[in-house]
C-alpha atoms as a PDB file:
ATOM      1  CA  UNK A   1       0.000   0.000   0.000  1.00  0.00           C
ATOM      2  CA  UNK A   2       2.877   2.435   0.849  1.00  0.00           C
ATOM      3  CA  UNK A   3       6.508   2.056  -0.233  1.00  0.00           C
ATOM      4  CA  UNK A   4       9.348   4.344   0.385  1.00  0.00           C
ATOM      5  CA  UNK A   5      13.029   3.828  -1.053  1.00  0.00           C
ATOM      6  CA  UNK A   6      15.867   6.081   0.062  1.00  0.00           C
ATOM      7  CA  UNK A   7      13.704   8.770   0.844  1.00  0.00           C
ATOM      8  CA  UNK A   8      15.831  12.262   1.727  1.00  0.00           C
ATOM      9  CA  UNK A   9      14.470  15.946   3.173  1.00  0.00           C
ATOM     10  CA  UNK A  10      16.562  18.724   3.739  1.00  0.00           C
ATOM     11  CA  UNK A  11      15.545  22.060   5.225  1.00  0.00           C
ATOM     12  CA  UNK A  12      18.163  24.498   3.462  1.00  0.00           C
ATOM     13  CA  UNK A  13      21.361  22.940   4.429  1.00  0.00           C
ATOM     14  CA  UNK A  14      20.030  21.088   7.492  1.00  0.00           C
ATOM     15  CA  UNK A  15      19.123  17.378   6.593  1.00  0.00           C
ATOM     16  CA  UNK A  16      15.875  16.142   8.455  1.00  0.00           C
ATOM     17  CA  UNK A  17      15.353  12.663   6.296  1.00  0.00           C
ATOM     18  CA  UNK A  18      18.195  10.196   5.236  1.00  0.00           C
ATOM     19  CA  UNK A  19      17.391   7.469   3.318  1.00  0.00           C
ATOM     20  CA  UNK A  20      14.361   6.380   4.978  1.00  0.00           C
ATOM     21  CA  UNK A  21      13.173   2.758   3.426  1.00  0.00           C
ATOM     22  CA  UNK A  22      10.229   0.742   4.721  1.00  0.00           C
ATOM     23  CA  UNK A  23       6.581  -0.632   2.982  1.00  0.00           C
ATOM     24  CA  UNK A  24       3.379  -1.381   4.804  1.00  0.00           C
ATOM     25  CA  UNK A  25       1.195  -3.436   3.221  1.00  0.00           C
ATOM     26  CA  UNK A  26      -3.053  -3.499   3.072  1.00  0.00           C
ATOM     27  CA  UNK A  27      -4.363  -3.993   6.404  1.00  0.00           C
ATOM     28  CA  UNK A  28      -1.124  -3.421   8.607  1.00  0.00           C
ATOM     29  CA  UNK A  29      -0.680  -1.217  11.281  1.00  0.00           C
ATOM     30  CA  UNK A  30       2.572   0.605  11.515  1.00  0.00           C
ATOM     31  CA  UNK A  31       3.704   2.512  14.778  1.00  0.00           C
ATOM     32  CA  UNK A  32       6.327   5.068  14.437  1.00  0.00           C
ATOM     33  CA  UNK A  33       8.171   6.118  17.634  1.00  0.00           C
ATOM     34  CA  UNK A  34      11.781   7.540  18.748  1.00  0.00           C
ATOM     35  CA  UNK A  35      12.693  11.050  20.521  1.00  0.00           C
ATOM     36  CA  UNK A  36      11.600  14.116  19.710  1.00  0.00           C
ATOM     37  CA  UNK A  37      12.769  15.784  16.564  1.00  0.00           C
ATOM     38  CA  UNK A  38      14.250  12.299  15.232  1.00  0.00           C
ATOM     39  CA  UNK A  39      11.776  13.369  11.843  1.00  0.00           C
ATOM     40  CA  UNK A  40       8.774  10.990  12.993  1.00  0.00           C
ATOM     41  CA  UNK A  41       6.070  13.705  12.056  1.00  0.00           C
ATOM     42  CA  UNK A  42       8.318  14.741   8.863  1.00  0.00           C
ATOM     43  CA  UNK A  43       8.217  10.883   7.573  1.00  0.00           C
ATOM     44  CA  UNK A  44       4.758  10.577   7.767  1.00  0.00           C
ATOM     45  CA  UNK A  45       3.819  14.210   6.088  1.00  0.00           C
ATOM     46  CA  UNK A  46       6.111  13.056   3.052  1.00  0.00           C
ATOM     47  CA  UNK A  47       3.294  10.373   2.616  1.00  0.00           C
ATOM     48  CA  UNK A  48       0.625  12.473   1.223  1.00  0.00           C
ATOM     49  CA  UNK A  49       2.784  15.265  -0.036  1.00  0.00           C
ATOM     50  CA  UNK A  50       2.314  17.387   2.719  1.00  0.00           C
ATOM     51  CA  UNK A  51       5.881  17.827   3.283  1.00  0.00           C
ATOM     52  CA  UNK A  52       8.281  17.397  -0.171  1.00  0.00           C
ATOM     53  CA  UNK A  53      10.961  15.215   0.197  1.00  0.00           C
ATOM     54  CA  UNK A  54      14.721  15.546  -2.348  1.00  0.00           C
ATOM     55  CA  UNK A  55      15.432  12.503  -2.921  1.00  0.00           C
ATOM     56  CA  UNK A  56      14.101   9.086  -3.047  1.00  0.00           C
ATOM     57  CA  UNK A  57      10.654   7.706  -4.400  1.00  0.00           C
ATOM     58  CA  UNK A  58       7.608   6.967  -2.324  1.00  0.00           C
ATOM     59  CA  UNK A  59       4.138   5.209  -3.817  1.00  0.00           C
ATOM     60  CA  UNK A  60       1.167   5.206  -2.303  1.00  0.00           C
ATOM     61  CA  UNK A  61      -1.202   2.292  -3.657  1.00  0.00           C
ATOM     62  CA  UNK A  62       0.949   2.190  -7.192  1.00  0.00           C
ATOM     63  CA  UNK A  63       0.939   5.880  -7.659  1.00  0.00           C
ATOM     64  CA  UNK A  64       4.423   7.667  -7.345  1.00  0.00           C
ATOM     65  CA  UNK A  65       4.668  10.382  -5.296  1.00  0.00           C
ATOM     66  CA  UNK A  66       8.203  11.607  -6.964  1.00  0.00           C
ATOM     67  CA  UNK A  67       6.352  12.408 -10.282  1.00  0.00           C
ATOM     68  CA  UNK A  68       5.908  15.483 -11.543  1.00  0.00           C
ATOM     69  CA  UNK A  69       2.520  14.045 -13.179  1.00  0.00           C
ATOM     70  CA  UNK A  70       1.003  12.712 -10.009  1.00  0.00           C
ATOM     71  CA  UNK A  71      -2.402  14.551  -9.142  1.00  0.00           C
ATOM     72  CA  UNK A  72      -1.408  14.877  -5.375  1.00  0.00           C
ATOM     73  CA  UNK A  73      -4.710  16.773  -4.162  1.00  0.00           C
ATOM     74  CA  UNK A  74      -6.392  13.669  -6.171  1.00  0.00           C
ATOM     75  CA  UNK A  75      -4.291  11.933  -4.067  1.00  0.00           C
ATOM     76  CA  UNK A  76      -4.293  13.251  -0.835  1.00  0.00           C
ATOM     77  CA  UNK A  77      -8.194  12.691  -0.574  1.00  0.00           C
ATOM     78  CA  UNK A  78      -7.365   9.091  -0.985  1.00  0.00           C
ATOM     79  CA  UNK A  79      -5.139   9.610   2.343  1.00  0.00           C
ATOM     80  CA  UNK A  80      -6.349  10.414   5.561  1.00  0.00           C
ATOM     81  CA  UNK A  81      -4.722  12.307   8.119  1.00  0.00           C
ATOM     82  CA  UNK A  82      -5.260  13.131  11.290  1.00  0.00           C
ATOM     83  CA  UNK A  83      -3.226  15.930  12.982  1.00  0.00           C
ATOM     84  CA  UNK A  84      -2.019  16.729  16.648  1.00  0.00           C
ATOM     85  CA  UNK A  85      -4.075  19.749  17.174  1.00  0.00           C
ATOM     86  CA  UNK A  86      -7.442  18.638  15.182  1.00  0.00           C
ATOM     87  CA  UNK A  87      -6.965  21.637  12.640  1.00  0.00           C
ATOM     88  CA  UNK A  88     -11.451  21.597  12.534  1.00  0.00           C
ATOM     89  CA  UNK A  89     -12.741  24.801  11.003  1.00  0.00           C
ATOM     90  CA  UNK A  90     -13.578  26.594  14.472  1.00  0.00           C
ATOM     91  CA  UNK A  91     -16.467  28.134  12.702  1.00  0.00           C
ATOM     92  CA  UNK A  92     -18.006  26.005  10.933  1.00  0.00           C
ATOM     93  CA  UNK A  93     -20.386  23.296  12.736  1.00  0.00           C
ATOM     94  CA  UNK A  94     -19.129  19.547  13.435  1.00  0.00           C
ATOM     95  CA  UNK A  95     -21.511  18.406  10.645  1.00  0.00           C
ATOM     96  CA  UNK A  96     -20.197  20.986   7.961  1.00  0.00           C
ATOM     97  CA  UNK A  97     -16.594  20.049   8.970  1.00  0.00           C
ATOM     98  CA  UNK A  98     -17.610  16.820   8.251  1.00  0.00           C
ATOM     99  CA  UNK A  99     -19.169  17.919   4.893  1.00  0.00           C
ATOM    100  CA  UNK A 100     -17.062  20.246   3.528  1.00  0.00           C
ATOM    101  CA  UNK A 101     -14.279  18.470   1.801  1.00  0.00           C
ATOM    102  CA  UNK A 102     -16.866  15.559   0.786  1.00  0.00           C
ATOM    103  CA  UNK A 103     -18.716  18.185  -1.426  1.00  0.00           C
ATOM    104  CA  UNK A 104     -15.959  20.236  -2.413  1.00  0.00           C
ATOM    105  CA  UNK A 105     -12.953  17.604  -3.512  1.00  0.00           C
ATOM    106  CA  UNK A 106     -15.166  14.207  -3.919  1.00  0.00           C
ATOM    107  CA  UNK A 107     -18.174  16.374  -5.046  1.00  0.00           C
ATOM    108  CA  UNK A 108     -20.541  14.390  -3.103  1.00  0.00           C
ATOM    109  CA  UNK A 109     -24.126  16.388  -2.553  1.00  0.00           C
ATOM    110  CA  UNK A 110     -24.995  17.970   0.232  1.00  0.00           C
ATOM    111  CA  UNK A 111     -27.653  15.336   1.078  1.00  0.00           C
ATOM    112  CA  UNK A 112     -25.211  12.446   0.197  1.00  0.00           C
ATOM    113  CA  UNK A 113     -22.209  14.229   2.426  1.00  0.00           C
ATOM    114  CA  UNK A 114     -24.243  14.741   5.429  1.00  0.00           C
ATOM    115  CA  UNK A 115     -25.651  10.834   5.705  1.00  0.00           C
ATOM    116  CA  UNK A 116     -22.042   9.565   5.359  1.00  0.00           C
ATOM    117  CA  UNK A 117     -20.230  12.199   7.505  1.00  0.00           C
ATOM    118  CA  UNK A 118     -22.970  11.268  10.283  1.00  0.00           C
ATOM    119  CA  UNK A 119     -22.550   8.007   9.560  1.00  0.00           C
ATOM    120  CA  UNK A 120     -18.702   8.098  10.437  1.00  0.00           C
ATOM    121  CA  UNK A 121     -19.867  10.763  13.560  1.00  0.00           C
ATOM    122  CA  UNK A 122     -21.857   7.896  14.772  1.00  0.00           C
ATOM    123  CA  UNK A 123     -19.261   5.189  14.829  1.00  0.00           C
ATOM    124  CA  UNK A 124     -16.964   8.006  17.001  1.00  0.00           C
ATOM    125  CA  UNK A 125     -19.671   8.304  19.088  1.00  0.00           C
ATOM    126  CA  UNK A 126     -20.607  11.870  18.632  1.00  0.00           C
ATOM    127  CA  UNK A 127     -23.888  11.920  16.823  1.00  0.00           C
ATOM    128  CA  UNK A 128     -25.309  14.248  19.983  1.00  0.00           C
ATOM    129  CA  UNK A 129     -22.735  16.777  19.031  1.00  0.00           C
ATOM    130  CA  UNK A 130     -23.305  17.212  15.645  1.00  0.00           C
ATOM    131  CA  UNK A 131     -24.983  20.894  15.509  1.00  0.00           C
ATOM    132  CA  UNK A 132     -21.846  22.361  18.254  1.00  0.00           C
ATOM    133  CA  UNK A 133     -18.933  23.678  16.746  1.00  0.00           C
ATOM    134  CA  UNK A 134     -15.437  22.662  17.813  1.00  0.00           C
ATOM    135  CA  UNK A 135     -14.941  25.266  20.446  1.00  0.00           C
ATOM    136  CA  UNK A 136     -17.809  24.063  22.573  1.00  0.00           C
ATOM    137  CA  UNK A 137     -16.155  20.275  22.578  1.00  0.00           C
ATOM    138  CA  UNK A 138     -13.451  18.921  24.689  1.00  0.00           C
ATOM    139  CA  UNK A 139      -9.774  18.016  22.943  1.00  0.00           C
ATOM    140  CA  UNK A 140     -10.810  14.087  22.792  1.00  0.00           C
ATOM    141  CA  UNK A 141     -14.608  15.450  21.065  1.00  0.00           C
ATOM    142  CA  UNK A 142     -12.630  17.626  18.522  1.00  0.00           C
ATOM    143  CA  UNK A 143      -9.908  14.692  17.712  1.00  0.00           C
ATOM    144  CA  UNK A 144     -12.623  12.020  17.338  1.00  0.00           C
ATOM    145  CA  UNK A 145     -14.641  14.900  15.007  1.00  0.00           C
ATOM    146  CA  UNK A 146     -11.331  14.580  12.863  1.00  0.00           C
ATOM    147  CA  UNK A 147     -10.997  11.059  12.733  1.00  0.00           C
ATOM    148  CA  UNK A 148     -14.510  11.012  11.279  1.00  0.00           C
ATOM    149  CA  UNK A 149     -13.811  13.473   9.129  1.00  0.00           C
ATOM    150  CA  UNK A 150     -11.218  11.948   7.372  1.00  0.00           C
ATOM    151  CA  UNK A 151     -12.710   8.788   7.636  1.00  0.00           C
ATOM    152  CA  UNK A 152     -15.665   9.954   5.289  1.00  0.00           C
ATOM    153  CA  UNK A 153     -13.280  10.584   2.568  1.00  0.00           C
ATOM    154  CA  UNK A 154     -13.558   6.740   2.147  1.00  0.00           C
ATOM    155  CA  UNK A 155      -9.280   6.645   2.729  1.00  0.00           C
ATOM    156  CA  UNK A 156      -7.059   3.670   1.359  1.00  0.00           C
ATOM    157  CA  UNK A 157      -5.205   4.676   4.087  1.00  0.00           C
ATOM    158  CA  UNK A 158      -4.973   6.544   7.613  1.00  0.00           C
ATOM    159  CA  UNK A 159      -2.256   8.467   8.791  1.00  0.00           C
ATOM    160  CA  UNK A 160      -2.008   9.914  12.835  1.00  0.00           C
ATOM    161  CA  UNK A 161       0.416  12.460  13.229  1.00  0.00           C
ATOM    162  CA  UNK A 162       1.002  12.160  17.381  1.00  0.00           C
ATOM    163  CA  UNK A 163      -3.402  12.430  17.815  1.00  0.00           C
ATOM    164  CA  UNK A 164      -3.033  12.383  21.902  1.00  0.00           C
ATOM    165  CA  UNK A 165      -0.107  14.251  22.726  1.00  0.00           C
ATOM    166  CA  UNK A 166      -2.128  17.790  22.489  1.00  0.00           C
ATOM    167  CA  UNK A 167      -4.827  15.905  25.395  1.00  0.00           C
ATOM    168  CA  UNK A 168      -5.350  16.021  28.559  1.00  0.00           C
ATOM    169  CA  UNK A 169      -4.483  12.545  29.921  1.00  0.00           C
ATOM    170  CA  UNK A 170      -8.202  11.702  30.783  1.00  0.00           C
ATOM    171  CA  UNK A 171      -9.364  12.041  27.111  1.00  0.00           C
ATOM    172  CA  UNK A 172      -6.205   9.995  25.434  1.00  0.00           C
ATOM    173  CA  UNK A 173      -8.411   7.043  25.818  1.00  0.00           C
ATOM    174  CA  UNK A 174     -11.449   8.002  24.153  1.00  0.00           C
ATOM    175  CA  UNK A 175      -9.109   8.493  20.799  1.00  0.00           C
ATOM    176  CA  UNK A 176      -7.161   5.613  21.168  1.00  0.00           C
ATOM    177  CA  UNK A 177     -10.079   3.421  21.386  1.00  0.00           C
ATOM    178  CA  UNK A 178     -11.477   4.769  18.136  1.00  0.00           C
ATOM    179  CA  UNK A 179      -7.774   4.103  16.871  1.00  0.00           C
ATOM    180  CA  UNK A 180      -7.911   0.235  18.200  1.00  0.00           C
ATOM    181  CA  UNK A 181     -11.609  -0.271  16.636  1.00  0.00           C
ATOM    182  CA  UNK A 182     -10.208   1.357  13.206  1.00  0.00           C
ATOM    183  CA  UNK A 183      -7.529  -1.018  13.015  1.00  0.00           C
ATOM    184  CA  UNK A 184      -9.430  -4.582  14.120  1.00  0.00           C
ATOM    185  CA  UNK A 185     -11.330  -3.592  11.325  1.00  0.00           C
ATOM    186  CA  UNK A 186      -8.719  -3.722   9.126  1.00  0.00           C
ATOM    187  CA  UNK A 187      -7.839  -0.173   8.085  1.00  0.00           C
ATOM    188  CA  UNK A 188      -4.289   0.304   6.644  1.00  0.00           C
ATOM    189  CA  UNK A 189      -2.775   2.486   9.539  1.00  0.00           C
ATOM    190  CA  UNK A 190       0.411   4.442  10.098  1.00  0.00           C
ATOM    191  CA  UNK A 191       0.951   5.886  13.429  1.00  0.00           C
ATOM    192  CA  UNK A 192       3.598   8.160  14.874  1.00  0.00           C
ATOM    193  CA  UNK A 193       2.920   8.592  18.588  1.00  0.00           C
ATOM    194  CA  UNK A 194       4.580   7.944  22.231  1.00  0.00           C
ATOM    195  CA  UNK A 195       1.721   5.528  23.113  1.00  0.00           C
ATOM    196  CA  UNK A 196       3.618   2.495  23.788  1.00  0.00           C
ATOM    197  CA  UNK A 197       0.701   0.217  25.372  1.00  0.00           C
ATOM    198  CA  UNK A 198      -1.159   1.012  22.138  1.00  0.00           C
ATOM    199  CA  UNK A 199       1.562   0.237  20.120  1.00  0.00           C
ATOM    200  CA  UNK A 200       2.299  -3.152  22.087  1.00  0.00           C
ATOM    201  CA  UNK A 201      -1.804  -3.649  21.803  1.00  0.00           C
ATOM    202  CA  UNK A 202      -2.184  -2.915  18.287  1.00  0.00           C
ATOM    203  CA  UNK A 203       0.279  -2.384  15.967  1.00  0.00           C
ATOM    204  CA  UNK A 204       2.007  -4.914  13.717  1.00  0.00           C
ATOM    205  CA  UNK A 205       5.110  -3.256  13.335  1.00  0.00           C
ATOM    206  CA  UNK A 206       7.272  -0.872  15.286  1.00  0.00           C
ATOM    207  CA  UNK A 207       9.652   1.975  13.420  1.00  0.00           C
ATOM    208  CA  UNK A 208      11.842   3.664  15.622  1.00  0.00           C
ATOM    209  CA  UNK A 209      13.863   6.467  14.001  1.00  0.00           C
ATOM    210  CA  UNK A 210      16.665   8.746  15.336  1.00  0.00           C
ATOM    211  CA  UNK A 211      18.142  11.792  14.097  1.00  0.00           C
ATOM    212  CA  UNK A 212      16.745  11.248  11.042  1.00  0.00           C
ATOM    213  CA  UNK A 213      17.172   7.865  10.126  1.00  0.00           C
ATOM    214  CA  UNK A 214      14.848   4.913  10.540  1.00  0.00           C
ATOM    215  CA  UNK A 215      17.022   2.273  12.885  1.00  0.00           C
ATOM    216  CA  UNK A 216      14.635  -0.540  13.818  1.00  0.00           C
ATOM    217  CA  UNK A 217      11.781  -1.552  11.423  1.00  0.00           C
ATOM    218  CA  UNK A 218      10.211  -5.032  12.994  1.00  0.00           C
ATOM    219  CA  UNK A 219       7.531  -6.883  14.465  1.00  0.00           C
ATOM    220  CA  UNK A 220       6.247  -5.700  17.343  1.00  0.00           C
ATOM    221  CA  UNK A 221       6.745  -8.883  19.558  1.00  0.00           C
ATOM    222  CA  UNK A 222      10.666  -8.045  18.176  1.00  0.00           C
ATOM    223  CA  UNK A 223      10.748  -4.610  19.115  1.00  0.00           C
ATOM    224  CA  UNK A 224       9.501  -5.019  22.535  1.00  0.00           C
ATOM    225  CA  UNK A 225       9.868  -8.687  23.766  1.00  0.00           C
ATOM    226  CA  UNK A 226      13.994  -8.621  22.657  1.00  0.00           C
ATOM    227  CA  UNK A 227      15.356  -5.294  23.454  1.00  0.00           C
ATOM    228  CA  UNK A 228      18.876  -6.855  24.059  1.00  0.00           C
ATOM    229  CA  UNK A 229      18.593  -7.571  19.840  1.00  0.00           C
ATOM    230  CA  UNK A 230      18.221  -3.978  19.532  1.00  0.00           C
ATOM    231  CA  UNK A 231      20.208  -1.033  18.263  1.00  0.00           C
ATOM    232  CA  UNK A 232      22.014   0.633  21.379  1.00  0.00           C
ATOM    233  CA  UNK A 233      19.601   4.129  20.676  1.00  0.00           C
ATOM    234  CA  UNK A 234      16.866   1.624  21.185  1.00  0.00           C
ATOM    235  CA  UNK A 235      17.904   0.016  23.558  1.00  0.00           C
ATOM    236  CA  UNK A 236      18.370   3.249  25.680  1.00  0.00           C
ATOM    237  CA  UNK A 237      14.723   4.480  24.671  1.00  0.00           C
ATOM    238  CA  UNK A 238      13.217   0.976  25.555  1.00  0.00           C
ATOM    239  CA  UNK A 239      14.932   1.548  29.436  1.00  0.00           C
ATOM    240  CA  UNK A 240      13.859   4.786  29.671  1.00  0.00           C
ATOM    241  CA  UNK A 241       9.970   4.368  28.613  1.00  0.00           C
ATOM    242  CA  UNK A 242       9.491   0.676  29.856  1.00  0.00           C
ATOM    243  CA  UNK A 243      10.321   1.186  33.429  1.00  0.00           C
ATOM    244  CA  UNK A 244       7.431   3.256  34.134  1.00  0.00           C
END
């Protein structure tokens, strides 16, 4: 489903991606995790073409990101991606968040938009929220409100871009459920967060990057059950986040 080969990012002189490799397949979930500023949130915004990348190819179901030719807004509503700090339209109501992009880049009708955005608002569990606008939610509300937004874009794919660490520790659950139901029902998933339990609980695969570079790509039961197989940057992330 997604492939990237020796994929490379600099900002100016400074390089933030090098040679990043790794595939994830139709129904896998994929956690990324590693300290901050090791390019976890850069990685996954090369994906859809939110961030460009210099060097290296990525393709997302078949299509290649690295061509000039490549529709990437076409694209991008294929791809759905769920940010830190919601980034709802503050004005507009939780059902025309829901609608907007539906109408506007699938051009779904208004009627049409509205029964599958509620549809999605539903299976979040936010159906008695629908008329509020984000403002008058809680930080959990507005993050579930995104996941079924981009959900109702019908996505190939999801992408989370760290979805609890802008929550207070009370409402992490409430997403992360939401997360777990996506994936037992199969949705391709890519994940960069510091949720360890829900990477242990759910994920098939573990990428842990550093300065850059991705240094461990494996299983989870690999990444966690054998730290003494791991790299030594790893190793010394395992020891710190494990022993609480």
């Amino acid at each position: 489903m997604i492939e990237l080969q020796n994929v490379s990012k600099w900002y100016g002189s400074f390089q933030v991606l090098t040679d990043c490799s790794t595939s994830i397949k139709k129904g896998e979930v994929v956690v990324i995790c590693g300290p901050s500023g090791s390019g976890k949130s850069t990685l996954i915004k090369t994906i859809n073409a939110l961030e460009p990348f210099q060097s290296g190819e990525i393709r997302v179901d078949g299509i290649a990101l690295h061509d000039p030719k490549t529709n990437l807004p076409k694209l991008r509503s294929r791809v759905g991606m769920v940010f830190q700090h919601f980034e709802l339209f503050p004005h507009l109501s939780v059902t025309e968040n829901l609608t907007l992009a539906q109408m506007k880049v699938l051009g779904r009708s208004a009627d049409e938009a509205n029964a599958h955005g509620l549809k999605y608002l539903e299976r979040v569990g936010l159906m008695a929220q629908k008329d509020k606008f984000p403002g008058q939610l809680s930080g959990g509300q507005q993050q579930r409100v995104a996941i079924a937004r981009a959900l109702s874009m019908d996505p190939i794919v999801m992408l989370f871009d760290e979805p609890t660490s802008a929550l207070d520790p009370e409402m992490v659950g409430e997403v992360l459920d939401v997360m777990v139901k996506l994936a037992n029902e199969g949705m391709t998933m890519c994940c960069v967060t510091h949720e360890m339990g829900f990477a242990r609980k759910v994920s098939h695969r573990v990428i842990f990057m550093d300065q850059g570079k991705i240094i461990e790509d494996c299983s989870k039961e690999e990444f966690f059950g054998k730290p003494e197989a791991r790299s030594l940057r790893a190793k010394d992330f395992l020891s710190k986040i494990l022993d609480y």
